[in-house]
C-alpha atoms as a PDB file:
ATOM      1  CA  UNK A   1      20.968  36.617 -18.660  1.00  0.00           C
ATOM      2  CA  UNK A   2      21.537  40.004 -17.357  1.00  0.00           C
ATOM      3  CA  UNK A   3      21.226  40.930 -13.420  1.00  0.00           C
ATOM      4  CA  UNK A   4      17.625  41.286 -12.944  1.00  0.00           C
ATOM      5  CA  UNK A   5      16.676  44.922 -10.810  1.00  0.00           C
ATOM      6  CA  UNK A   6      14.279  44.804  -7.900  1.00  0.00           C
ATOM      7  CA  UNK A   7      13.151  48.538  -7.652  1.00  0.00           C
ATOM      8  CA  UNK A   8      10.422  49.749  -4.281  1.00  0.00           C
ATOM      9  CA  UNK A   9       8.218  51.977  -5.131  1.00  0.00           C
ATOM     10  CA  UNK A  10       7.110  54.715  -2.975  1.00  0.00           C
ATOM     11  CA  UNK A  11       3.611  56.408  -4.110  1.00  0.00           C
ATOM     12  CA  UNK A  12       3.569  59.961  -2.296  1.00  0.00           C
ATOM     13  CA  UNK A  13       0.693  61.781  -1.495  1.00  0.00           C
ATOM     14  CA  UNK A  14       1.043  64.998   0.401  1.00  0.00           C
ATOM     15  CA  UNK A  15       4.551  64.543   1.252  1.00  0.00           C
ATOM     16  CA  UNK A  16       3.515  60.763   2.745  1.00  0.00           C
ATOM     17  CA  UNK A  17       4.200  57.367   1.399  1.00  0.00           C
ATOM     18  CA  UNK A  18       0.155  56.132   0.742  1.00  0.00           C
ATOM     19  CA  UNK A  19      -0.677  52.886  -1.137  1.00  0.00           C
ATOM     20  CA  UNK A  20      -4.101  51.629  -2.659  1.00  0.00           C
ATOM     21  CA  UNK A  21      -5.430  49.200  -4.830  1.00  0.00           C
ATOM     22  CA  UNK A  22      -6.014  49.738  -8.641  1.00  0.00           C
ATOM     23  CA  UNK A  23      -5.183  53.178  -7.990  1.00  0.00           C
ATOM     24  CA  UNK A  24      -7.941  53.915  -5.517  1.00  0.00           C
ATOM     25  CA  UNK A  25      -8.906  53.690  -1.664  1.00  0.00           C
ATOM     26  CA  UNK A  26      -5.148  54.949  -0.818  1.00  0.00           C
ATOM     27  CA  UNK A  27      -3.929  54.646   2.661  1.00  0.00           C
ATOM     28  CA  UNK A  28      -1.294  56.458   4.518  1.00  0.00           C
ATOM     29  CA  UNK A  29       1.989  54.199   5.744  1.00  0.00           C
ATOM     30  CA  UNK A  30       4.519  55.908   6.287  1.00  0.00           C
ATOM     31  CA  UNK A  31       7.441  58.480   5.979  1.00  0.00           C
ATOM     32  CA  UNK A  32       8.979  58.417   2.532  1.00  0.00           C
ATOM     33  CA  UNK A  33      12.203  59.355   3.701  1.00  0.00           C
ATOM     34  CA  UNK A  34      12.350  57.011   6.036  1.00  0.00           C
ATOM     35  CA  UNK A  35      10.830  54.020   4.123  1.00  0.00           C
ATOM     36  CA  UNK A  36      13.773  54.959   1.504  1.00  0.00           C
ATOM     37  CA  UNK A  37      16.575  54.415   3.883  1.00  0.00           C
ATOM     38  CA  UNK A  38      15.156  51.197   4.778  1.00  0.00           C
ATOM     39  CA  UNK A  39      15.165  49.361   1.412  1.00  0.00           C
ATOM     40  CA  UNK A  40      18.602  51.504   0.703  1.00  0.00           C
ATOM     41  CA  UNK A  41      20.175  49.387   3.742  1.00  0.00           C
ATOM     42  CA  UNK A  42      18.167  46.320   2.447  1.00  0.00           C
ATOM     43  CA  UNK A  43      19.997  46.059  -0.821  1.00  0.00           C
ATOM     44  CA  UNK A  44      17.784  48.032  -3.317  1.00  0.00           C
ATOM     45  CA  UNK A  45      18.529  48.259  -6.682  1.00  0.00           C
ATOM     46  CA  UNK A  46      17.078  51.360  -7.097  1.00  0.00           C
ATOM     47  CA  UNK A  47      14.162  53.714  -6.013  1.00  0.00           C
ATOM     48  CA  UNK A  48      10.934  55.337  -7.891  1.00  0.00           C
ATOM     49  CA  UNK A  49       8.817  58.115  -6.625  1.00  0.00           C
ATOM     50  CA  UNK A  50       5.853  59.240  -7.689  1.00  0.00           C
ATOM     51  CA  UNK A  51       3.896  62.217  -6.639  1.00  0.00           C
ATOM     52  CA  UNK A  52       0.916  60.378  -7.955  1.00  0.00           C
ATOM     53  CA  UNK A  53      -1.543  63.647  -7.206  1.00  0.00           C
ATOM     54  CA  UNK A  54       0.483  66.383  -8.992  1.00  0.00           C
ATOM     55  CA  UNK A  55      -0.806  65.670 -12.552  1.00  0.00           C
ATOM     56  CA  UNK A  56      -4.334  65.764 -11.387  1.00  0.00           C
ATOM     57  CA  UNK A  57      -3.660  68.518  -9.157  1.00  0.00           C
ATOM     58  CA  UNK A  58      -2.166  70.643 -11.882  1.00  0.00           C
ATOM     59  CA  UNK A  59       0.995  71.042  -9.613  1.00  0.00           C
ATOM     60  CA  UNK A  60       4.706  70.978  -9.835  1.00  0.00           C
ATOM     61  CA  UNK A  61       6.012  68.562  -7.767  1.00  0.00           C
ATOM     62  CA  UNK A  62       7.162  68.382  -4.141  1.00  0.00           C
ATOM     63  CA  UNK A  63      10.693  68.893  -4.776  1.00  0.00           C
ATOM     64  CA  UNK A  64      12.085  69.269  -0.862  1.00  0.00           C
ATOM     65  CA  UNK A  65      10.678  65.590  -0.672  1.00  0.00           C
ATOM     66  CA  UNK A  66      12.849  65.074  -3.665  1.00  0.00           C
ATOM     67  CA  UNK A  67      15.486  66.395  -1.912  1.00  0.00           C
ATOM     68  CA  UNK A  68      15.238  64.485   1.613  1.00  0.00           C
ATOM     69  CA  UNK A  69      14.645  61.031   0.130  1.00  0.00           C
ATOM     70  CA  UNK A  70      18.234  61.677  -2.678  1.00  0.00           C
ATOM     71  CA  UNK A  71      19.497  62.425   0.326  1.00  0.00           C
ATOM     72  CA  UNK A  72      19.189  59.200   2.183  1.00  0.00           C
ATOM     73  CA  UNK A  73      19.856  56.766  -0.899  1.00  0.00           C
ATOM     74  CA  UNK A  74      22.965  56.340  -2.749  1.00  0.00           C
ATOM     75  CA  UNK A  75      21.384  54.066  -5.785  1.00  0.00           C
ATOM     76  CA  UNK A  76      19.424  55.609  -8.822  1.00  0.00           C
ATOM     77  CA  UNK A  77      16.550  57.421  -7.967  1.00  0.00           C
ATOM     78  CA  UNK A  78      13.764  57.911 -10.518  1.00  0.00           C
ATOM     79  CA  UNK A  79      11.192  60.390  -9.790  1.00  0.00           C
ATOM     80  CA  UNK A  80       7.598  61.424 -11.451  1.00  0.00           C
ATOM     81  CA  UNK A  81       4.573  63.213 -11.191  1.00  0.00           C
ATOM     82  CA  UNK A  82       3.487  66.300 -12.566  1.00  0.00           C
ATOM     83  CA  UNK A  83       6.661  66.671 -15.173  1.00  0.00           C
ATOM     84  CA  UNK A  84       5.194  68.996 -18.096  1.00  0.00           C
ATOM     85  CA  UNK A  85       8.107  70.492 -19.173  1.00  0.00           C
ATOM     86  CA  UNK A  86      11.851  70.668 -19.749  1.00  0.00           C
ATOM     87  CA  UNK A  87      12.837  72.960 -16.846  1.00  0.00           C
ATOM     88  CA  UNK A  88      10.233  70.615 -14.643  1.00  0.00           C
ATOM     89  CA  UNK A  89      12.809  67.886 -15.294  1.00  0.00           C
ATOM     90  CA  UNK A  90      15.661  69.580 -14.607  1.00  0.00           C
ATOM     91  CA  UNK A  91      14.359  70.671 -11.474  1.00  0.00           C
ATOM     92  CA  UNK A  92      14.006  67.398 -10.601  1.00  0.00           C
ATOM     93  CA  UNK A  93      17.421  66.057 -11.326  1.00  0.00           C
ATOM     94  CA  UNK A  94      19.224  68.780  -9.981  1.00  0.00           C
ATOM     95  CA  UNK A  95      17.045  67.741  -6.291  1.00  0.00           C
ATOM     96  CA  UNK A  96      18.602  64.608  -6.548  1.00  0.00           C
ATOM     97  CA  UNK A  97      17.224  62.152  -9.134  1.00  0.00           C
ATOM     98  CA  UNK A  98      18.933  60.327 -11.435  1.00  0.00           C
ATOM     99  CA  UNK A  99      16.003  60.074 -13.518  1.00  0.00           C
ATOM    100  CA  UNK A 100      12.608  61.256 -14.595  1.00  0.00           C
ATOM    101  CA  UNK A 101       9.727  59.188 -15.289  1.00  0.00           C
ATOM    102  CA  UNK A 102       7.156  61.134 -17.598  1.00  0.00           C
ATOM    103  CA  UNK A 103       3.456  59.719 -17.853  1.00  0.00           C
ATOM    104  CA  UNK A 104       0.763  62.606 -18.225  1.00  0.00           C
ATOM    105  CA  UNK A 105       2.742  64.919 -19.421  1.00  0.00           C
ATOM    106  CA  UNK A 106       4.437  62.822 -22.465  1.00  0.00           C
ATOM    107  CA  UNK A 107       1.195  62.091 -23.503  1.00  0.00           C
ATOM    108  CA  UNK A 108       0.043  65.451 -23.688  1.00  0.00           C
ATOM    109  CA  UNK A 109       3.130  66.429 -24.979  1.00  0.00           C
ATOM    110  CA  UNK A 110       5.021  63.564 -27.042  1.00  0.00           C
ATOM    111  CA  UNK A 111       7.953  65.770 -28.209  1.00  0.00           C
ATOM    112  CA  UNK A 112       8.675  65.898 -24.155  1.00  0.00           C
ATOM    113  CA  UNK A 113      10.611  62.620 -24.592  1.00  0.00           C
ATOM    114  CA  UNK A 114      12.537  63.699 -27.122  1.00  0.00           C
ATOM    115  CA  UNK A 115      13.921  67.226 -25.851  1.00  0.00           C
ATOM    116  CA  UNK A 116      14.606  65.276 -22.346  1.00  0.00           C
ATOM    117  CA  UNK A 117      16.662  62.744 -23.909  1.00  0.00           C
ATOM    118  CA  UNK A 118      18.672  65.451 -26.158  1.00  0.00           C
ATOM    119  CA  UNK A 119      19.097  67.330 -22.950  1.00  0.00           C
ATOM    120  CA  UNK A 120      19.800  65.056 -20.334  1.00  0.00           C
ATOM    121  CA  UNK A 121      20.696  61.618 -22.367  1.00  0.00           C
ATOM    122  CA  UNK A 122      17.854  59.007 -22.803  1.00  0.00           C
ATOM    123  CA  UNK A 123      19.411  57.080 -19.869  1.00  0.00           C
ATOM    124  CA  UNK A 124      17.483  59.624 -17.270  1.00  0.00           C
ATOM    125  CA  UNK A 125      14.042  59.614 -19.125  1.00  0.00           C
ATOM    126  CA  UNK A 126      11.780  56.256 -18.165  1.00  0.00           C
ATOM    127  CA  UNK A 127       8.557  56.136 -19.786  1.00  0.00           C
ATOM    128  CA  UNK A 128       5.772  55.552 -17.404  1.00  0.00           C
ATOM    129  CA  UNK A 129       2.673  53.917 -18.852  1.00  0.00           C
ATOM    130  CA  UNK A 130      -0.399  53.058 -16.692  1.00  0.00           C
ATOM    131  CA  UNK A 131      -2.258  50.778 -18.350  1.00  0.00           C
ATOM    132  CA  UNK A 132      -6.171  49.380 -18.625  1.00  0.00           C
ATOM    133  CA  UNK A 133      -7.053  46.170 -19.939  1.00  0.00           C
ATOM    134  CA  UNK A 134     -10.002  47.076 -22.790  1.00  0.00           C
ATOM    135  CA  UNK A 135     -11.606  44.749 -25.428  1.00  0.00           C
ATOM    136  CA  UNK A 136      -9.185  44.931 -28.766  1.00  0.00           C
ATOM    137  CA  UNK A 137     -10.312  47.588 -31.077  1.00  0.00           C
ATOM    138  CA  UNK A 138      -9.212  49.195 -34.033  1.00  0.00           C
ATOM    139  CA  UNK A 139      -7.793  52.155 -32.017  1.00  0.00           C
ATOM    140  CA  UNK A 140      -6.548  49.676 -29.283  1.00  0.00           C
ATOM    141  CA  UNK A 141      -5.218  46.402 -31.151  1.00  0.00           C
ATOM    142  CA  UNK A 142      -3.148  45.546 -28.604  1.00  0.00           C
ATOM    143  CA  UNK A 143      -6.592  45.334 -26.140  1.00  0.00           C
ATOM    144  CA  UNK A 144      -4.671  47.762 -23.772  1.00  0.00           C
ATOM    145  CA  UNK A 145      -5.156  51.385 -23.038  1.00  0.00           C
ATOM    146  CA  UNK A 146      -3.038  54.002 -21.633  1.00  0.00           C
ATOM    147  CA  UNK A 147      -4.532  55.798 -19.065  1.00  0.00           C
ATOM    148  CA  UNK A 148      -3.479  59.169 -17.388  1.00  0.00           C
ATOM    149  CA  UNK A 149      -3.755  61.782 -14.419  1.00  0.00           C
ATOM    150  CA  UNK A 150      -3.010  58.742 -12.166  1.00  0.00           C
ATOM    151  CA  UNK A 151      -5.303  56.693 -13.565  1.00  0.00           C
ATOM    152  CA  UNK A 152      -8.531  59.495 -13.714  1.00  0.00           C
ATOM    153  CA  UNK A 153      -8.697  59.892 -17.617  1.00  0.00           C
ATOM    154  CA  UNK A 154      -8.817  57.115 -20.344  1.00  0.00           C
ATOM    155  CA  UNK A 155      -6.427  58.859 -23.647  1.00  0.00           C
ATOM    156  CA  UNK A 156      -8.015  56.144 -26.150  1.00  0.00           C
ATOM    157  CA  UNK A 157      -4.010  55.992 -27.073  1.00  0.00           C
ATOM    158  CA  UNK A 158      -2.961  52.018 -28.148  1.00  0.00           C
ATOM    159  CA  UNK A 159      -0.467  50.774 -25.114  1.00  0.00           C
ATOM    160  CA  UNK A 160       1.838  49.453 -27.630  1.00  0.00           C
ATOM    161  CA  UNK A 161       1.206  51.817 -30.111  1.00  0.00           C
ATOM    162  CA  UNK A 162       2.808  54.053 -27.606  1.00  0.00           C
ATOM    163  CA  UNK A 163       5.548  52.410 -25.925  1.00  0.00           C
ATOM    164  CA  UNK A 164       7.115  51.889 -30.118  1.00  0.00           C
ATOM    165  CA  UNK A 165       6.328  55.777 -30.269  1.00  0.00           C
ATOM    166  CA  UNK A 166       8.135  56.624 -26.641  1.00  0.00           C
ATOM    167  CA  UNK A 167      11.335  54.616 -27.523  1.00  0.00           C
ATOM    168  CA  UNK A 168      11.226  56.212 -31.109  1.00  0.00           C
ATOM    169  CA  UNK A 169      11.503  59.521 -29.552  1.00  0.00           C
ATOM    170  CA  UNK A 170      14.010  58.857 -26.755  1.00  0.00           C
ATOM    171  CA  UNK A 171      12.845  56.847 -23.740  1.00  0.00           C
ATOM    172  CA  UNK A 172      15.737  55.148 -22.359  1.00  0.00           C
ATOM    173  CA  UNK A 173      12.943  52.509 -20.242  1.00  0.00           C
ATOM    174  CA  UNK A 174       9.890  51.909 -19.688  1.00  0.00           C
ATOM    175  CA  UNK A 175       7.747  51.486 -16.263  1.00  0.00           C
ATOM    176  CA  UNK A 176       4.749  49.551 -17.231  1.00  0.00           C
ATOM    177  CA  UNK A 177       2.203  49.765 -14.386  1.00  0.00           C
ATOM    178  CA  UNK A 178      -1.340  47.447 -14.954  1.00  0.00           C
ATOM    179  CA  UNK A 179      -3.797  49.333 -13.511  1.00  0.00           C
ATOM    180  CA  UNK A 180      -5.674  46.113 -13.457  1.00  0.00           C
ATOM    181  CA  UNK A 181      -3.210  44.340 -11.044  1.00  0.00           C
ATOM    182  CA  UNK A 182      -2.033  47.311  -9.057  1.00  0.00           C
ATOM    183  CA  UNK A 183      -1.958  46.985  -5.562  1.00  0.00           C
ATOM    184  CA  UNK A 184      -3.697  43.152  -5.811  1.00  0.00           C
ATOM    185  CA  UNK A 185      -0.837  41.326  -4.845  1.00  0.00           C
ATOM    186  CA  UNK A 186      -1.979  37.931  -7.227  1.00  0.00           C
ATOM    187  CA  UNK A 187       0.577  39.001  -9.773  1.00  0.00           C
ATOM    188  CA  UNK A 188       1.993  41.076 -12.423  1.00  0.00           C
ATOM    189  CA  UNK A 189       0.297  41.212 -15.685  1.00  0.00           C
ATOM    190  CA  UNK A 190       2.853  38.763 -17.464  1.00  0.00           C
ATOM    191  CA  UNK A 191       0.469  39.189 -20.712  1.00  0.00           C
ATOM    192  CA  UNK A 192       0.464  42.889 -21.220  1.00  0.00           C
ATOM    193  CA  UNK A 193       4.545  42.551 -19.943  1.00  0.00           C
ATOM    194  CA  UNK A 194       5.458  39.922 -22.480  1.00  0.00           C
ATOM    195  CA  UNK A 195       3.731  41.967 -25.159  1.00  0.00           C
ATOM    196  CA  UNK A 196       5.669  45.307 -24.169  1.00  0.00           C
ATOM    197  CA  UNK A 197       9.107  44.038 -23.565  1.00  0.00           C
ATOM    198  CA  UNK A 198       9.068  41.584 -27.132  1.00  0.00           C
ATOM    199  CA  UNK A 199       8.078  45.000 -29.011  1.00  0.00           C
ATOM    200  CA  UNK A 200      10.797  47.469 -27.716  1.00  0.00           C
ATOM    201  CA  UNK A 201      14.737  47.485 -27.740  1.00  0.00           C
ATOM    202  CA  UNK A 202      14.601  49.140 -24.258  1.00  0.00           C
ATOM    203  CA  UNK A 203      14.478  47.843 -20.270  1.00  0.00           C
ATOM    204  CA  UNK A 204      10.665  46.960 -19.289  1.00  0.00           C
ATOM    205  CA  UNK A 205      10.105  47.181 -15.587  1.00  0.00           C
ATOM    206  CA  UNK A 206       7.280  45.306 -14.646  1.00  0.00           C
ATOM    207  CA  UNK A 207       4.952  46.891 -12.091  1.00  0.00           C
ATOM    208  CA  UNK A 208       1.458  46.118 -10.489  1.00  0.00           C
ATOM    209  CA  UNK A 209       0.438  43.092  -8.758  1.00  0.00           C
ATOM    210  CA  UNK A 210       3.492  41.721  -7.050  1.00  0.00           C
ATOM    211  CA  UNK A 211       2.243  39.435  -3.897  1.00  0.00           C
ATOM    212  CA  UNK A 212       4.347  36.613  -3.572  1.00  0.00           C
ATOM    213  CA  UNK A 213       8.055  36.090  -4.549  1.00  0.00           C
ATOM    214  CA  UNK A 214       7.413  33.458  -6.952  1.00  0.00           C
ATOM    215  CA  UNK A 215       5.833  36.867  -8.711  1.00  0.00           C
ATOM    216  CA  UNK A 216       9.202  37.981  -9.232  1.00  0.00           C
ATOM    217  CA  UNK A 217      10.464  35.188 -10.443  1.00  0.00           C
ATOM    218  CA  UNK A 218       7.564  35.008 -13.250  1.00  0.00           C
ATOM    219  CA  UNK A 219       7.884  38.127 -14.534  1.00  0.00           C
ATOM    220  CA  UNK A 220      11.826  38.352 -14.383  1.00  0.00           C
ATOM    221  CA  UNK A 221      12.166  35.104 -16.051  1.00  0.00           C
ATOM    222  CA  UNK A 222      11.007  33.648 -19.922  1.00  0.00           C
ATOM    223  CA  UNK A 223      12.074  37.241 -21.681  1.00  0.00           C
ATOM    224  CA  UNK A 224       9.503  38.882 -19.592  1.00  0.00           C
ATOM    225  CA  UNK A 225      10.416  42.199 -17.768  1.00  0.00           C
ATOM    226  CA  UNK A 226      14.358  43.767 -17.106  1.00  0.00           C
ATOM    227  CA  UNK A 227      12.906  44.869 -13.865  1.00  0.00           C
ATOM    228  CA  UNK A 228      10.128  44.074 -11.037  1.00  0.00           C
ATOM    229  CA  UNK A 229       8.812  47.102  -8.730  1.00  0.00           C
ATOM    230  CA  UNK A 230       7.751  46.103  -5.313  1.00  0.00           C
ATOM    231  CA  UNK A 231       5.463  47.660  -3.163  1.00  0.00           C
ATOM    232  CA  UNK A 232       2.951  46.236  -0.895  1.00  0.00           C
ATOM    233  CA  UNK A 233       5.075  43.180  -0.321  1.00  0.00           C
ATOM    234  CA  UNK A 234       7.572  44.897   0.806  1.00  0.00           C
ATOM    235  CA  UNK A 235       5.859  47.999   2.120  1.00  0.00           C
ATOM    236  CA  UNK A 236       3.539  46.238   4.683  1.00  0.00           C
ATOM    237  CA  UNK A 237       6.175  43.542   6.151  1.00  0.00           C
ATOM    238  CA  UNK A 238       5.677  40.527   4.207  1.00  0.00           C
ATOM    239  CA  UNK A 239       8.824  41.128   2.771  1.00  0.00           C
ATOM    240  CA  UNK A 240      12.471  41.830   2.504  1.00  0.00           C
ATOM    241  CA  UNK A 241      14.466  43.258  -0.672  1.00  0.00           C
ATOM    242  CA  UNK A 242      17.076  41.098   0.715  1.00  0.00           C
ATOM    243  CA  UNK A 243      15.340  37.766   1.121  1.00  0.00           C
ATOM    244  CA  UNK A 244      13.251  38.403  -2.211  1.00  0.00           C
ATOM    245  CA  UNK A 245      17.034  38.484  -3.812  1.00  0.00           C
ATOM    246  CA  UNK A 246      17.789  35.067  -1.807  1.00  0.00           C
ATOM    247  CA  UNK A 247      14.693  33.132  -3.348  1.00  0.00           C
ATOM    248  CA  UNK A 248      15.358  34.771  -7.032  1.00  0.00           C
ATOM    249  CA  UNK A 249      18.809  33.521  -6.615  1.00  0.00           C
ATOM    250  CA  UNK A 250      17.989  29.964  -5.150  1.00  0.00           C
ATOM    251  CA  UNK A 251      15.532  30.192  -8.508  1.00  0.00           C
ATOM    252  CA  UNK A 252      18.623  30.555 -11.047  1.00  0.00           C
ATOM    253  CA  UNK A 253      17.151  34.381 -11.646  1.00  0.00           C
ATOM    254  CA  UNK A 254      20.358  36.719 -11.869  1.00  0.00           C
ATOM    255  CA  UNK A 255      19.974  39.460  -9.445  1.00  0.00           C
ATOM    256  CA  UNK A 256      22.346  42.096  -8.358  1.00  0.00           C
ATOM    257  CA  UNK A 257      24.561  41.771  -4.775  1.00  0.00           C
ATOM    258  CA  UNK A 258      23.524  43.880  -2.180  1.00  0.00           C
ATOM    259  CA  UNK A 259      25.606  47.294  -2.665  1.00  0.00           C
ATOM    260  CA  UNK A 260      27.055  46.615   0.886  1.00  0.00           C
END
């Protein structure tokens, strides 16, 4: 089995870390910059950030946040919110990221995959799909839907239907986020994550829901996800990215030495 990646996630709102549940009633807690550093030093294996208001906004992202938090980390950094465009990624690799996680704007524009990954390798472009739990339909088999504009407007589009499509155009990964579970903490969606990762050639990382470490360990184990994101549990004090390593570990779960 492969080293398993534990990746923090930092929702930013207004240049501040914020966190909710199921994508609503968000609360400020903290400075993202400074909440990066700290699960840096803790062993991270890498970072996300999402400007989870651009999309909706209709903004470009806030790149001189971009800029502070690459600063402070030395791991991969993968950054999204309000990407529409080819020059919108590139802005946001040259600030720092490694790579770009495109959500709204793939959907709206699909070929948006593929002229990232001929421009910048499919390595730097993750797929972001947030995800809502429907009844199965003939336009969503699967019984999943992908949602969009942080999680303000149902697209009617399949969830699998689209994750085939995203790696068929050039998504090097995929960040599947259950709306359903987000922010919960009683566990990722190990349904919906089974179904993605058995379907695609490509790293899942499982996100929404994570509470408790034996989370981790369900959703990293069983040919589940390549990858758990971690945010309340770690965001709010419950948790370290070091001792969440330490119980994977004592589990028999592969997981990456700190980088120190």
């Amino acid at each position: 089995m492969l080293s398993r990646r534990i990746i923090p996630c930092l929702d930013v709102r207004e240049g501040r870390t914020t966190k909710g549940v199921k994508f609503l009633d968000n609360v400020d807690i903290g400075d993202p910059v400074e909440m990066a550093a700290k699960y840096y030093a803790e062993g991270a294996d890498e970072l996300v950030f999402y400007d989870i208001t651009a999309s909706a906004e209709g903004r470009g992202i806030m790149l001189e946040v971009v800029r502070q938090v690459a600063a402070a980390v030395f791991i991969p950094f993968s950054v999204g919110g309000g990407l529409h465009c080819l020059e919108d990624m590139r802005a946001v690799l040259l600030a720092g990221a490694e790579k770009v996680s495109l959500n709204t704007g793939a959907v709206l524009d699909p070929e948006l995959i593929r002229q990232g990954a001929r421009a910048f390798g499919r390595q730097c472009v993750v797929l972001g799909m947030d995800v809502l739990r429907v009844p199965a339909s003939p336009e969503q088999p699967s019984g999943y839907e992908i949602v969009t504009h942080g999680g303000r407007r149902r697209t009617g589009l399949d969830a699998l239907e689209w994750a085939r499509t995203a790696e068929a155009l050039g998504a090097g990964e995929i960040c599947l986020n259950s709306i359903d579970a987000d922010g919960t903490c009683d566990g990722y969606e190990l349904t919906l994550t089974r179904l993605i990762s058995s379907s695609v050639g490509i790293p899942v990382i499982a996100s929404g829901g994570a509470g408790r470490p034996e989370h981790l360990r369900d959703v990293l184990s069983h040919g589940c996800a390549d990858a758990a994101l971690v945010a309340s549990m770690v965001h709010f004090g419950g948790h370290t990215i070091g001792g969440l390593k330490d119980y994977l570990n004592r589990q028999g779960i592969p997981v990456r030495q700190s980088w120190q």
